[in-house]
C-alpha atoms as a PDB file:
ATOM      1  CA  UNK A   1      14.064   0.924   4.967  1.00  0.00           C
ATOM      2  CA  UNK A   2      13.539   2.106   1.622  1.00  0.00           C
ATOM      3  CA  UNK A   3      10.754   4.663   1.587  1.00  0.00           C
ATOM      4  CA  UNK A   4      11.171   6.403  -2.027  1.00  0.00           C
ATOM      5  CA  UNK A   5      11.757   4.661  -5.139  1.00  0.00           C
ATOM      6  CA  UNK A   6      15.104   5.195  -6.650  1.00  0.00           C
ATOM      7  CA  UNK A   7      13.607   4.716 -10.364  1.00  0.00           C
ATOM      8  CA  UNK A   8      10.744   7.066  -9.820  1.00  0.00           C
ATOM      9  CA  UNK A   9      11.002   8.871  -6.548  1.00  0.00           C
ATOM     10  CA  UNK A  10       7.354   7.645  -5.999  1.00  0.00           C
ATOM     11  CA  UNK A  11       6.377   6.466  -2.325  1.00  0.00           C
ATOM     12  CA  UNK A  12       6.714   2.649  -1.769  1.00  0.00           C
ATOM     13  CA  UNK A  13       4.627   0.403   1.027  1.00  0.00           C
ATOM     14  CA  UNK A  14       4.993  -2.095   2.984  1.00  0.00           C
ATOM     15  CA  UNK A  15       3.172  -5.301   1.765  1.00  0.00           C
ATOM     16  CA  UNK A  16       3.515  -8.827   3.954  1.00  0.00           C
ATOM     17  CA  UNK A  17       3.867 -11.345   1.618  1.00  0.00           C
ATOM     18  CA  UNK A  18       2.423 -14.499   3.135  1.00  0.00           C
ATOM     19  CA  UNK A  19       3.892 -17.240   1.366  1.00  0.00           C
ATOM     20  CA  UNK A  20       7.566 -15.566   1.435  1.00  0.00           C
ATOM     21  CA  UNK A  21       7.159 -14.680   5.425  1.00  0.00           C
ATOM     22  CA  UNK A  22       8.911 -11.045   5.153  1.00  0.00           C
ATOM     23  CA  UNK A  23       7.743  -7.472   3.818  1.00  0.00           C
ATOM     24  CA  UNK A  24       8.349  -6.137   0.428  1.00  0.00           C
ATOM     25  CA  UNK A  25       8.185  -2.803  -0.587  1.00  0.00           C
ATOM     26  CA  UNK A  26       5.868  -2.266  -3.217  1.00  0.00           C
ATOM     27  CA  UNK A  27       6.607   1.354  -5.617  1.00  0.00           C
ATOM     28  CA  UNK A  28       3.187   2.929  -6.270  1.00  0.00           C
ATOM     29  CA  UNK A  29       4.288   4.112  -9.586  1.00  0.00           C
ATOM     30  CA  UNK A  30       6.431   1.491 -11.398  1.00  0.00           C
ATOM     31  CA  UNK A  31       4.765  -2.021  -9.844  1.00  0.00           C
ATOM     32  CA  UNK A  32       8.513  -3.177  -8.689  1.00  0.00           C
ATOM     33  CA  UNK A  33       8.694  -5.121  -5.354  1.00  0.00           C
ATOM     34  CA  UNK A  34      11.700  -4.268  -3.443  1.00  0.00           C
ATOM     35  CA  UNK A  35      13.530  -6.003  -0.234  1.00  0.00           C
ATOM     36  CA  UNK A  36      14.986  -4.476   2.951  1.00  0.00           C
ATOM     37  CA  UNK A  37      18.556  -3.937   1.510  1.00  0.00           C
ATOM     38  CA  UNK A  38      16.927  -1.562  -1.560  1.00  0.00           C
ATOM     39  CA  UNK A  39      16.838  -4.473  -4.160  1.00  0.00           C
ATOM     40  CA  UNK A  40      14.562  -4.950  -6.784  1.00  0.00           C
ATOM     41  CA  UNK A  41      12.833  -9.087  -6.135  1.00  0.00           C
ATOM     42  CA  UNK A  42       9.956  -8.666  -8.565  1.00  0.00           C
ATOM     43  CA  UNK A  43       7.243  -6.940 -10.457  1.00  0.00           C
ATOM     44  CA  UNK A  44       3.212  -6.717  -9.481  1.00  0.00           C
ATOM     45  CA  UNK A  45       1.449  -9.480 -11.114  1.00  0.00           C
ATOM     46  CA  UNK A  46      -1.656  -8.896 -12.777  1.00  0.00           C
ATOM     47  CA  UNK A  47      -3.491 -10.947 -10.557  1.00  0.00           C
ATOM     48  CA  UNK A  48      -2.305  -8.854  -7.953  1.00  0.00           C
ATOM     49  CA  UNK A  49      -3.562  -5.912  -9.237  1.00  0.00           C
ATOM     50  CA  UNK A  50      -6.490  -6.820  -9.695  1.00  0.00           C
ATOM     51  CA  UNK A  51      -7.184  -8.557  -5.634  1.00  0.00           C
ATOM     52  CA  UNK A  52      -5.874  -5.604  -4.598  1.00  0.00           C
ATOM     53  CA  UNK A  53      -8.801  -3.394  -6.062  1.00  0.00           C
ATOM     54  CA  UNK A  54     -11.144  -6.305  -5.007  1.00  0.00           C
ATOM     55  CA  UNK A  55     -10.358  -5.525  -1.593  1.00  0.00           C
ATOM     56  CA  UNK A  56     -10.229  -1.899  -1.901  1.00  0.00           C
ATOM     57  CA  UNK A  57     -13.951  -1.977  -3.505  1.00  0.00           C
ATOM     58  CA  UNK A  58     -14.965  -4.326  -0.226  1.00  0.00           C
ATOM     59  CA  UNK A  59     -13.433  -2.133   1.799  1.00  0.00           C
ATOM     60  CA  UNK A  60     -15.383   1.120   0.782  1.00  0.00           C
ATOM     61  CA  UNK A  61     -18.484  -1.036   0.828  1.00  0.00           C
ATOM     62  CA  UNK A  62     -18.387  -2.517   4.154  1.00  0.00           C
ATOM     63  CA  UNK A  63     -16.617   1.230   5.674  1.00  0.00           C
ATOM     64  CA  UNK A  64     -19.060   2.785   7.563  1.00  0.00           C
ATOM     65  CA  UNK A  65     -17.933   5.918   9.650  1.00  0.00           C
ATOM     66  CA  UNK A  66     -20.233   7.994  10.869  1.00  0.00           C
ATOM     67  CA  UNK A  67     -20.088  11.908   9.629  1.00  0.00           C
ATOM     68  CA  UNK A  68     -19.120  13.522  12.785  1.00  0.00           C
ATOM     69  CA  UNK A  69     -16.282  11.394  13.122  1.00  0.00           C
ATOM     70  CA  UNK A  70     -14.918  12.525   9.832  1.00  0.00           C
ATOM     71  CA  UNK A  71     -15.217  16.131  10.160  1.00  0.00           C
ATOM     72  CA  UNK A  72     -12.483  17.589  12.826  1.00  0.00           C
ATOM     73  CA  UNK A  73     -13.597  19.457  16.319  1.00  0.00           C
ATOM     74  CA  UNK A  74     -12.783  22.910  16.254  1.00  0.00           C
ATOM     75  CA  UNK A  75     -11.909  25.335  19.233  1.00  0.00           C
ATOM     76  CA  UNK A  76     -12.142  21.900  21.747  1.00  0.00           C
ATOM     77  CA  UNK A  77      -8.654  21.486  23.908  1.00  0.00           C
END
């Protein structure tokens, strides 16, 4: 699976694309959708873009973890 961008050598992710029923890797730094075998399928649409920071501003909004779970236990086996 193709975990580095050949292009860039930025990170990719795994995205599930609904209507297309398979994973695509998306590069964080060029916006180029990628397949299993290392191909390039597409770019990031704007539209995407822009429902993907929708749901990352939801996300931080409706978050709520409480302090002491955020800050690691020291000394405790």
């Amino acid at each position: 699976m193709p975990i580095f961008c050949k292009q860039c050598g930025s990170r990719r992710l795994p995205i599930y694309q609904k209507e297309e029923t398979r994973s695509l890797w998306l590069c964080e730094k060029c916006k180029n959708y990628v397949d299993a075998e290392d191909y390039i399928v597409r770019e990031q649409t704007d539209e995407e873009i822009v429902e993907a920071k929708k749901k990352l501003e939801q996300f931080e909004r409706t978050s709520n973890f409480p302090k002491e779970k955020l800050v690691r236990r020291k000394g405790v086996n």
